[in-house]
Protein backbone atom coordinates (compact mmCIF):
# COMPACT_ATOMS: atom_id res chain seq x y z
CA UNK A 1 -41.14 -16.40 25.20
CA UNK A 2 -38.27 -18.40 26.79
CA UNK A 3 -38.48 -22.12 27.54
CA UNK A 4 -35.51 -23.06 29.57
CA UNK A 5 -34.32 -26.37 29.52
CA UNK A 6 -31.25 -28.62 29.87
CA UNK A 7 -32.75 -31.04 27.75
CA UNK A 8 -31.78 -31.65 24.54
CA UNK A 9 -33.46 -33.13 21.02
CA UNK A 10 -32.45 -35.64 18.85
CA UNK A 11 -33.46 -36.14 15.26
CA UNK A 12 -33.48 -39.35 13.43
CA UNK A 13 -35.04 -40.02 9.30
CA UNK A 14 -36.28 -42.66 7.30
CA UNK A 15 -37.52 -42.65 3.54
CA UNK A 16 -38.99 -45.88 2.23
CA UNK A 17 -40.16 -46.77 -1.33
CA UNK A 18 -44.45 -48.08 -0.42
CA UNK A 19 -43.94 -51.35 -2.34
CA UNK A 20 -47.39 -52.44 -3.65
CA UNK A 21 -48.56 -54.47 -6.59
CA UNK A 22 -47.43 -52.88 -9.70
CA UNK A 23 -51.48 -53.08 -10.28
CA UNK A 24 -52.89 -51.01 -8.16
CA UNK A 25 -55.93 -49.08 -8.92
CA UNK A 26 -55.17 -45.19 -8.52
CA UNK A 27 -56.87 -42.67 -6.02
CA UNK A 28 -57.93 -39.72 -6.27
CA UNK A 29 -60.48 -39.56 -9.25
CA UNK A 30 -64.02 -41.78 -9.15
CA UNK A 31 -64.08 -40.92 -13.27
CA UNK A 32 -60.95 -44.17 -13.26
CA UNK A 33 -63.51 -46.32 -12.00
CA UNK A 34 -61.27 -47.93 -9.90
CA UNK A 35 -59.16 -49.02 -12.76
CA UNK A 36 -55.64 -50.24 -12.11
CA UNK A 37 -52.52 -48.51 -12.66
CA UNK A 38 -50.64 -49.19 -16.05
CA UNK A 39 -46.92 -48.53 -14.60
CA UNK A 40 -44.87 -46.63 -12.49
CA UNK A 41 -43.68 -43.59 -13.34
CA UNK A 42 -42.13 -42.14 -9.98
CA UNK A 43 -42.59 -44.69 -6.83
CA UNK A 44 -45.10 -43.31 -4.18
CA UNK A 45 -43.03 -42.83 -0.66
CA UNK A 46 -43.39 -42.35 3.12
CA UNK A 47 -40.50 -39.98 4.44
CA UNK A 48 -40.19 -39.75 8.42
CA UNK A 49 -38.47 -37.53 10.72
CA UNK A 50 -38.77 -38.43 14.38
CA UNK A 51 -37.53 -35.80 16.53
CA UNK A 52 -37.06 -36.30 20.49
CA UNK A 53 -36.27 -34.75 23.79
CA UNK A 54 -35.62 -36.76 26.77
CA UNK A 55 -39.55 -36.83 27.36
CA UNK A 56 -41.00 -37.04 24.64
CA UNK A 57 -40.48 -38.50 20.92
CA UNK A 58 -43.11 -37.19 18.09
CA UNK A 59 -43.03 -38.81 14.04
CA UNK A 60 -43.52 -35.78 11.44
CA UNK A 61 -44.42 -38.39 8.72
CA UNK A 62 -45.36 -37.49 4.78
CA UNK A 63 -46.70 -40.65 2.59
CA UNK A 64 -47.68 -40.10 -0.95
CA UNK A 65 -51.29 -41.31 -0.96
CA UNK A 66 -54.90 -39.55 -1.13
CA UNK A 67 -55.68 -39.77 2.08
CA UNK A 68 -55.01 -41.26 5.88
CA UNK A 69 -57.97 -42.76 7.06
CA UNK A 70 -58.50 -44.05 10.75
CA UNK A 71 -58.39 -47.43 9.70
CA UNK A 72 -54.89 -47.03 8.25
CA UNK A 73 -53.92 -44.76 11.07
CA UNK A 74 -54.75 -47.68 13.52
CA UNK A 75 -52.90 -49.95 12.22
CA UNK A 76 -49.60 -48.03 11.64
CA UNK A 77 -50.10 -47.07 15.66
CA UNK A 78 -50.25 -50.51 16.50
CA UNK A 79 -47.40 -52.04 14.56
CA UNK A 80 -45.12 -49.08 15.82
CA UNK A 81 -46.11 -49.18 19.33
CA UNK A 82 -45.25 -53.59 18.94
CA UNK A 83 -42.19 -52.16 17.54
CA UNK A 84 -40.94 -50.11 20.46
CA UNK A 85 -40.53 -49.81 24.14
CA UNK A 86 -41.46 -45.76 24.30
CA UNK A 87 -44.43 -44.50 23.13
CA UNK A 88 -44.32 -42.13 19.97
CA UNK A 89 -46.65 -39.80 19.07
CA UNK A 90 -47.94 -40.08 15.49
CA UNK A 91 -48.25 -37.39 12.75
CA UNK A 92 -48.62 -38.97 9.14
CA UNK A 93 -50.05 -36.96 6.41
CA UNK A 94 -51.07 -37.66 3.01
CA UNK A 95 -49.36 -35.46 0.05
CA UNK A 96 -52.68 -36.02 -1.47
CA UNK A 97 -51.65 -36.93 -4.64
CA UNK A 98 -54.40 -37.65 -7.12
CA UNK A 99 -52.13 -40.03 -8.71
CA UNK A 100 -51.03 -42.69 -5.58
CA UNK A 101 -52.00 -46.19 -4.80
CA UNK A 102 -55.76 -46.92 -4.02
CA UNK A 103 -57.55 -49.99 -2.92
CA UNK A 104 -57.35 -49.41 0.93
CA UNK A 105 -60.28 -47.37 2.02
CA UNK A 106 -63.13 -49.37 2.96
CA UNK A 107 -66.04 -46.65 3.18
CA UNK A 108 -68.20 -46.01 0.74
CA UNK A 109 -66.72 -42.51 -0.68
CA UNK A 110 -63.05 -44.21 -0.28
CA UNK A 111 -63.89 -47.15 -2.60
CA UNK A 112 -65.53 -44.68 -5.07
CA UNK A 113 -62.25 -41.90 -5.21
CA UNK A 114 -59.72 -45.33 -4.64
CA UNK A 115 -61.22 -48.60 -6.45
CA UNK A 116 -61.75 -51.59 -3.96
CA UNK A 117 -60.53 -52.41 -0.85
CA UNK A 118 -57.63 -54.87 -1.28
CA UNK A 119 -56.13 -56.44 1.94
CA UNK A 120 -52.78 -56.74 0.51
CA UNK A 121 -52.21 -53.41 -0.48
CA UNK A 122 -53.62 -52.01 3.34
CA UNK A 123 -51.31 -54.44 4.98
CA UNK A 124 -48.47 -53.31 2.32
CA UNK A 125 -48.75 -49.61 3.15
CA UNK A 126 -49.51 -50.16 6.93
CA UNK A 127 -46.17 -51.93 7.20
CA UNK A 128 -44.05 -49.75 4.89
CA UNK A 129 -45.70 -46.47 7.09
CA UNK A 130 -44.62 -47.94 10.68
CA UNK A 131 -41.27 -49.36 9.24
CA UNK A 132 -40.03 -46.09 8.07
CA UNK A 133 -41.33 -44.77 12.01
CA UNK A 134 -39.43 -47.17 13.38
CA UNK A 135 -36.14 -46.83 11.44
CA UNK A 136 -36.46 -43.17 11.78
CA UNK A 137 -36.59 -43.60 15.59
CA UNK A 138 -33.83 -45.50 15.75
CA UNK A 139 -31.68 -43.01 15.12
CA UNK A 140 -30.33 -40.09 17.24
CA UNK A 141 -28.66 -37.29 15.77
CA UNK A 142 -28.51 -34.59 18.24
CA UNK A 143 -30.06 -31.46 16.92
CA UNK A 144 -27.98 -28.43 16.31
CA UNK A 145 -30.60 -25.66 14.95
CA UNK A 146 -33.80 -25.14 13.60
CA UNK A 147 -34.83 -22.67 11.16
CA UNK A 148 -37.91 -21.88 9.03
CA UNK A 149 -38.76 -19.52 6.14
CA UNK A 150 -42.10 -18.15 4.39
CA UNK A 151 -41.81 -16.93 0.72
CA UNK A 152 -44.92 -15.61 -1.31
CA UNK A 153 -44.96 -17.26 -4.12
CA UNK A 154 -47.11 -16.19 -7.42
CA UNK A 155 -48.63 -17.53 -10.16
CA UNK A 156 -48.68 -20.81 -9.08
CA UNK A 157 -52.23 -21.58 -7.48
CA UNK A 158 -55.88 -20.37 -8.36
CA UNK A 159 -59.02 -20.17 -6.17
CA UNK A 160 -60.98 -23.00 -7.89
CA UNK A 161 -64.14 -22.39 -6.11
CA UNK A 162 -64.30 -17.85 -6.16
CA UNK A 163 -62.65 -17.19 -9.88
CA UNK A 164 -60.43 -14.48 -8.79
CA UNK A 165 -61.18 -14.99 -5.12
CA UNK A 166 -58.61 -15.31 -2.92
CA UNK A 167 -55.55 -17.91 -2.56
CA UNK A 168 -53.10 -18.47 0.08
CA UNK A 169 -50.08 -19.14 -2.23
CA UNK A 170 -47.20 -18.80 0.82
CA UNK A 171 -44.43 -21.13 0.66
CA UNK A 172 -43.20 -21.99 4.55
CA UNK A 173 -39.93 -24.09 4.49
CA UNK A 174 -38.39 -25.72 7.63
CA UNK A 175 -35.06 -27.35 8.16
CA UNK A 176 -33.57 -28.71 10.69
CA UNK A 177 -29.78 -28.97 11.31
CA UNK A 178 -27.46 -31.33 13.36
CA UNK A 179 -24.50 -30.58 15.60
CA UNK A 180 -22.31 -30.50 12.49
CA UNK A 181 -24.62 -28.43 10.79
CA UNK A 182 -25.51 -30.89 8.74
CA UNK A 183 -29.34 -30.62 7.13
CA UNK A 184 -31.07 -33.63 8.45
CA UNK A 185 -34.55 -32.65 7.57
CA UNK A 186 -36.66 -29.76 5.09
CA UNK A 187 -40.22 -29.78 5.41
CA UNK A 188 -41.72 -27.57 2.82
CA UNK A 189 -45.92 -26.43 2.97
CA UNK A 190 -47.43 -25.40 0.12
CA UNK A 191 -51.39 -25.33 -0.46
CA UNK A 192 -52.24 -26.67 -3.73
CA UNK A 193 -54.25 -29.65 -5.10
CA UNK A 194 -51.45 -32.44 -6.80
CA UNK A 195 -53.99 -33.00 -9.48
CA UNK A 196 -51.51 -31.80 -12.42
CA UNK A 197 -51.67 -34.81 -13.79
CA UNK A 198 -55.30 -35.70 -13.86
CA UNK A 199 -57.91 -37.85 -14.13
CA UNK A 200 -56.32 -39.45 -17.09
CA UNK A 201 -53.26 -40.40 -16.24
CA UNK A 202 -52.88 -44.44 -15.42
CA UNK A 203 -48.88 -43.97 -14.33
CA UNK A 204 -48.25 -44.34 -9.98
CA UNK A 205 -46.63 -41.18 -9.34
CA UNK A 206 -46.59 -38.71 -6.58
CA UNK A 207 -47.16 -36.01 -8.75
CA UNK A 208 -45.47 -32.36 -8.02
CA UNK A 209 -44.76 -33.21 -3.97
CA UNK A 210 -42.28 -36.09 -5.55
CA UNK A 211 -41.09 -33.14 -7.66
CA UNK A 212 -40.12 -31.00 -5.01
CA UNK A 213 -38.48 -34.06 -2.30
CA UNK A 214 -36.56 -35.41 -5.53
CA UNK A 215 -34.80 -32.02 -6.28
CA UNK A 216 -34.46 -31.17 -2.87
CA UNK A 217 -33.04 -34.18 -1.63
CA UNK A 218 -30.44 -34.16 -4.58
CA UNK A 219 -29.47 -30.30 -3.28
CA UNK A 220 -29.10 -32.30 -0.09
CA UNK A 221 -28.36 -35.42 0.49
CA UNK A 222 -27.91 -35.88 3.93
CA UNK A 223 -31.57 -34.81 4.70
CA UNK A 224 -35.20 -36.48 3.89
CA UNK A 225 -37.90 -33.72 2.39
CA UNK A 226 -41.06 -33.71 3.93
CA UNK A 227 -44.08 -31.74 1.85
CA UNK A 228 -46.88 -31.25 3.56
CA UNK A 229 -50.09 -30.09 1.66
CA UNK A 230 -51.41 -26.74 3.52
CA UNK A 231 -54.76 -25.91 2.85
CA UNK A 232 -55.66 -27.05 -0.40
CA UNK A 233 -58.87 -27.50 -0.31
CA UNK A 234 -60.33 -24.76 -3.01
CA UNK A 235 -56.94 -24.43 -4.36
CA UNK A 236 -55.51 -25.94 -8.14
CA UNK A 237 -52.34 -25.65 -9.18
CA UNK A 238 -51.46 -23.92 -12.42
CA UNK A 239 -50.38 -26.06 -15.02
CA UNK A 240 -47.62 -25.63 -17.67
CA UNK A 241 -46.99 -28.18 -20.35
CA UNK A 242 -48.31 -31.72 -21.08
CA UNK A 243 -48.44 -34.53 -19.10
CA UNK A 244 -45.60 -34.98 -16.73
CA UNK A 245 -44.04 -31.97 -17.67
CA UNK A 246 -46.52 -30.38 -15.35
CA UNK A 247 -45.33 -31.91 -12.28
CA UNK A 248 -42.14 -31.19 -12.80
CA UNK A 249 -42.38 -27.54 -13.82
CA UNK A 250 -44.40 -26.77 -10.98
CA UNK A 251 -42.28 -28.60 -8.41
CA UNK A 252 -38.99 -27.22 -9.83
CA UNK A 253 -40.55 -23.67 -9.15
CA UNK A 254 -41.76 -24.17 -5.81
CA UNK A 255 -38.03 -26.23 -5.07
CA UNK A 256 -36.22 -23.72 -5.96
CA UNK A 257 -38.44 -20.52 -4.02
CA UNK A 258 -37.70 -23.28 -1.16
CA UNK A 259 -33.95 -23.22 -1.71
CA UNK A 260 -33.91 -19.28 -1.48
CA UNK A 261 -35.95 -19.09 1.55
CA UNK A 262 -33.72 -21.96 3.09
CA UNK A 263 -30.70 -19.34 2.65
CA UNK A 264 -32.71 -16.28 4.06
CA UNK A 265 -34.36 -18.50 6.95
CA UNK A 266 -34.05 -17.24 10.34
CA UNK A 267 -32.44 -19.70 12.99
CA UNK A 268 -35.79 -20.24 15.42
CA UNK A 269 -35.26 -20.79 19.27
CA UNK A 270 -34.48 -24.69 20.00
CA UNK A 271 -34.52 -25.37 23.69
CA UNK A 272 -34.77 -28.95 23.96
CA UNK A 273 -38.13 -29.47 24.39
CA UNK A 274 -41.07 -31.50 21.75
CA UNK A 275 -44.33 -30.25 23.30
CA UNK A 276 -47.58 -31.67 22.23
CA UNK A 277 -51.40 -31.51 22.31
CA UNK A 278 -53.37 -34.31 19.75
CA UNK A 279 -57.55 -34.04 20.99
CA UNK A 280 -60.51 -35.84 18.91
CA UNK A 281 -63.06 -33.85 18.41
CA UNK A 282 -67.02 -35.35 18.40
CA UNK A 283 -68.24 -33.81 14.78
CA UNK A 284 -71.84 -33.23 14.51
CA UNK A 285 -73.53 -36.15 12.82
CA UNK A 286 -72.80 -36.90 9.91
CA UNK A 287 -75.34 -34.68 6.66
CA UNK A 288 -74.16 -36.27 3.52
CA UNK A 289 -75.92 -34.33 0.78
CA UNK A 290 -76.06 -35.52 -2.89
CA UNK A 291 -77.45 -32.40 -5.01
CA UNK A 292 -80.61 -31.46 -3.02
CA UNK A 293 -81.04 -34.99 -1.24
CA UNK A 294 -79.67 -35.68 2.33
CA UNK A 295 -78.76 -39.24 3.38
CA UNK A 296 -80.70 -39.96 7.05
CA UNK A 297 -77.87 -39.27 9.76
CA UNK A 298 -77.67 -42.99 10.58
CA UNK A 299 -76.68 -43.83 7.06
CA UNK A 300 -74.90 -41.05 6.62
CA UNK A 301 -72.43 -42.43 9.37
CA UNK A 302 -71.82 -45.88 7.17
CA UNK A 303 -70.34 -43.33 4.79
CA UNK A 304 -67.88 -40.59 6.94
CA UNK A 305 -67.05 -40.19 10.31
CA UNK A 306 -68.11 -38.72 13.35
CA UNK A 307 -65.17 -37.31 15.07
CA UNK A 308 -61.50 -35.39 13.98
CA UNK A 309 -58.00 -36.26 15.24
CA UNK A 310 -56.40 -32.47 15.46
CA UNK A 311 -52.85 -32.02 16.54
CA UNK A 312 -50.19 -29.39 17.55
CA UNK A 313 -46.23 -30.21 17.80
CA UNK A 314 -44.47 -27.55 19.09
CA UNK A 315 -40.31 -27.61 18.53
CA UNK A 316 -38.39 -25.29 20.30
CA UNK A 317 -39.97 -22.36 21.27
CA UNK A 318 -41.58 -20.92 17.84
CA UNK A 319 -42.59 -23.66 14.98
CA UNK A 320 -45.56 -25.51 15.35
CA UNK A 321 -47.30 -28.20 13.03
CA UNK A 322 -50.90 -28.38 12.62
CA UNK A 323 -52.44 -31.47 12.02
CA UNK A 324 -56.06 -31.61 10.53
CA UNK A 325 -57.71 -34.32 9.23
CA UNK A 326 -59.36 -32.56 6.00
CA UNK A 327 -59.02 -30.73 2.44
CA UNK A 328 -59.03 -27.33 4.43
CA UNK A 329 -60.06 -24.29 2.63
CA UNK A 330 -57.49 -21.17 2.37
CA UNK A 331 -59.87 -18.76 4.32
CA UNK A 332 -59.24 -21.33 7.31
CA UNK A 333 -55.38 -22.02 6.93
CA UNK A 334 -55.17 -18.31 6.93
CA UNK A 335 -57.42 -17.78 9.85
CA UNK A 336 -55.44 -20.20 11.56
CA UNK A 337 -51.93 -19.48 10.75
CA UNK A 338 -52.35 -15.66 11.55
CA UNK A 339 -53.74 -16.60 14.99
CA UNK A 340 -50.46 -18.82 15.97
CA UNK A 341 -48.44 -15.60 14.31
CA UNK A 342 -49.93 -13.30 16.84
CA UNK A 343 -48.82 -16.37 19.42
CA UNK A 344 -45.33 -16.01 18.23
CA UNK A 345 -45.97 -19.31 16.55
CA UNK A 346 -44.49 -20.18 12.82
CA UNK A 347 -47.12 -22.41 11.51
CA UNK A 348 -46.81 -25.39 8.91
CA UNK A 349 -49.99 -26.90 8.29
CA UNK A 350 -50.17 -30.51 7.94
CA UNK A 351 -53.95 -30.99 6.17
CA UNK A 352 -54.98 -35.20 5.17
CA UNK A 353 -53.20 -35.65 8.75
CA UNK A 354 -54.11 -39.04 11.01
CA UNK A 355 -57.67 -39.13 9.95
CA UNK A 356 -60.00 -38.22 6.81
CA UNK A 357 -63.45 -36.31 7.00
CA UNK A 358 -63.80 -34.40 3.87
CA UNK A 359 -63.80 -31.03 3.16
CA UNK A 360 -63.58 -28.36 5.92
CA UNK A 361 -64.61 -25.08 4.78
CA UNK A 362 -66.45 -21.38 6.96
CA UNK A 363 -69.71 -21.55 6.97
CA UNK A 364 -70.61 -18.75 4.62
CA UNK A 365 -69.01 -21.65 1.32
CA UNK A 366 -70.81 -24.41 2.87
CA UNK A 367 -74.47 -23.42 1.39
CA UNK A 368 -73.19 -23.38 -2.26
CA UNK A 369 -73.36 -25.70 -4.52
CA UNK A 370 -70.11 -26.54 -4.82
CA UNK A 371 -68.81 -29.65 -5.19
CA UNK A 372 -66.23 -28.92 -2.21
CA UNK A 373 -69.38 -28.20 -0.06
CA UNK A 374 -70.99 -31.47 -1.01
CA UNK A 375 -67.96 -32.90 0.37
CA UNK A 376 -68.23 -31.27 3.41
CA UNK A 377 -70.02 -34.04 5.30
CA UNK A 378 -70.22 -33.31 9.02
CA UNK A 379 -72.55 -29.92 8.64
CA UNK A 380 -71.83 -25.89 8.76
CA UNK A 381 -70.23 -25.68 11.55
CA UNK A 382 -67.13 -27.81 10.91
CA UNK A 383 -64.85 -25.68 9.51
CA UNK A 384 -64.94 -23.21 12.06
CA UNK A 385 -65.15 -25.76 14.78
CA UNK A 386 -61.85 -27.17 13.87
CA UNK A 387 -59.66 -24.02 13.88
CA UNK A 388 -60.97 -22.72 16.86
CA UNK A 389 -59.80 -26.08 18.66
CA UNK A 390 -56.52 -25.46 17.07
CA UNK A 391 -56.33 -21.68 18.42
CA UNK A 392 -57.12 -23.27 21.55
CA UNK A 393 -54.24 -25.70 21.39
CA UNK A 394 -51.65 -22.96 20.36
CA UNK A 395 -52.47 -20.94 23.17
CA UNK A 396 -52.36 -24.10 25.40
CA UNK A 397 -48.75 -24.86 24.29
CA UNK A 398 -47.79 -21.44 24.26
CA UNK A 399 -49.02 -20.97 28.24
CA UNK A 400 -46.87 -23.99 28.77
CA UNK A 401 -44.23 -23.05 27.08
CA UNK A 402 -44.15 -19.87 29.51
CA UNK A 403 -44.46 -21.32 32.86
């Protein structure tokens, strides 16, 4: 389709070190028991790429933490819109990393996966999150070309819930290029779980995500990496080695599949324009199931929430980001990136994105037993509810995008 415009984008990048109290307690596992980091081994980021046309600016924004929950999504909105005169539309994801900083989730499942609330360490990440926004909109490269890349990788993710069933193991890589042709910013999506570390690990690291910005950003330095976690939600990654040599392995494979495709990628059609949808969506009330027990609605709502931030970016005319709020399963990523390929759409889907409310997975997992479809708090028909809003929005921004 061709979207003719005069207009044209600017790009601009921050990447901050989260500065927190060396003693954290670590997220991601409630077998810690909230207990508190022992040292750093790699230091947890946020990396932000605002891009801009003379409308409208959007922040693409990858933090290594667990999750984004509303509460810390609020209050990064509200120190970035103090901080500036134009209003910015937010994107900020969570690598998910099973080995960030915890202690700033104040629900009941939060505190269990992330040790207790501490106000220092939600004002220290809220701060760090909107500074990098702000720095990276500060700056105005004008943007020269865009192109993206999808590799199939293998052997490098396993269906933890179906032995033998199914993964989505593609590799989509994005970069985008200024005047000079100089790389300004690579997004890489990949769907795994950043749990190659494990539940016993004490050190703050960003696990395999860190892996693949680090050795990225060395190839080039001009331009921030931003990894966002696809639809990881019944996927592990395969391991190789002991400890941190796990990490690295599997980030050096999946940097250097990115490097290829970043050779082979096609330039993608940049006319000047950042379109955007971002729609909360009422969730049926909340069914919080332990074994055979359900929680009463009204106390399951103490526990998870009632509604999900989605969100499409559309730059240029054919890459799109897909914000959901969730540990998506693979059957949905795929359902939902082939729909915005039939729209002429290359997706990279941005999962742990404004918002947290569990797992989202089709109806048909959700009776199991699974532990994913415990955590799959807002009933059957979430999953399905979600992607079809986000097939909806493609086709919104795609009819736009024509007229």
């Amino acid at each position: 389709s061709a979207f003719a415009s005069d207009a044209s984008l600017w790009i601009g990048t921050s990447r901050l070190e989260l500065r927190l109290p060396i003693q954290v307690p670590l997220a991601g596992y409630s077998r810690r028991n909230g207990l508190p980091a022992t040292d750093l081994h790699d230091a947890p980021m946020v990396r932000a790429v605002v891009i801009q046309d003379a409308n409208r600016a959007v922040a693409l924004v990858n933090c290594d933490l667990l999750i984004i929950d509303e509460r810390l999504m609020e209050a990064v909105r509200q120190r970035v819109q103090a901080a500036r005169s134009t209003p910015i539309t937010l994107l900020v994801a969570a690598t998910h990393t099973h080995s960030g900083p915890g202690a700033y989730g104040q629900k009941f499942f939060e505190k269990l996966s992330m040790g207790h609330f501490d106000p220092e360490v939600f004002e220290a990440l809220a701060s760090r999150i909107s500074e990098a926004v702000v720095m990276a909109a500060s700056q105005r490269h004008a943007v020269g070309s865009l192109r993206a890349a999808v590799v199939e990788t293998s052997g490098l993710v396993v269906n933890r819930m179906v032995p033998e069933g199914s993964v989505d193991a593609e590799l989509t890589v994005v970069t985008v290029h200024d005047e000079k042709g100089t790389p300004r910013a690579v997004f890489v999506n990949f769907g795994a779980h950043p749990t190659t570390l494990g539940a016993a690990n004490r050190q703050l690291s960003a696990d395999y995500p860190g892996v693949v910005a680090r050795l990225i950003e060395a190839k080039f330095p001009s331009a921030v990496c931003v990894f966002f976690a696809g639809a990881v939600g019944d996927k592990a990654p395969v391991k190789q080695g002991e400890g941190f040599e796990r990490p690295e392995w599997l980030g050096a494979q999946l940097a250097q599949q990115a490097l290829v495709a970043l050779n082979q990628a096609a330039p993608k059609h940049l006319a000047g324009t950042v379109r955007i949808e971002q729609r909360t969506l009422p969730l049926d009330r909340a069914r919080v199931r332990l074994g055979r027990w359900r929680l009463p609605s009204w106390l399951g709502r103490l526990f998870v929430d009632d509604d999900a931030t989605l969100t499409v970016v559309a730059i240029g005319g054919d890459v799109a980001w897909l914000g959901l709020p969730c540990d998506v399963s693979s059957e949905l990523g795929v359902r939902l990136k082939t729909h915005a390929r039939r729209r002429g759409i290359e997706p990279v889907l941005v999962g742990f994105a404004n918002d947290y409310i569990g797992y989202c997975l089709p109806e048909s997992r959700y009776w199991t037993d699974a532990y994913e479809a415990q955590m799959a708090f807002n009933g059957p028909h979430t999953g399905d509810r979600l992607i079809e809003e986000l097939q909806h929005m493609i086709d919104q921004l795609v009819v736009q995008g024509d007229q």
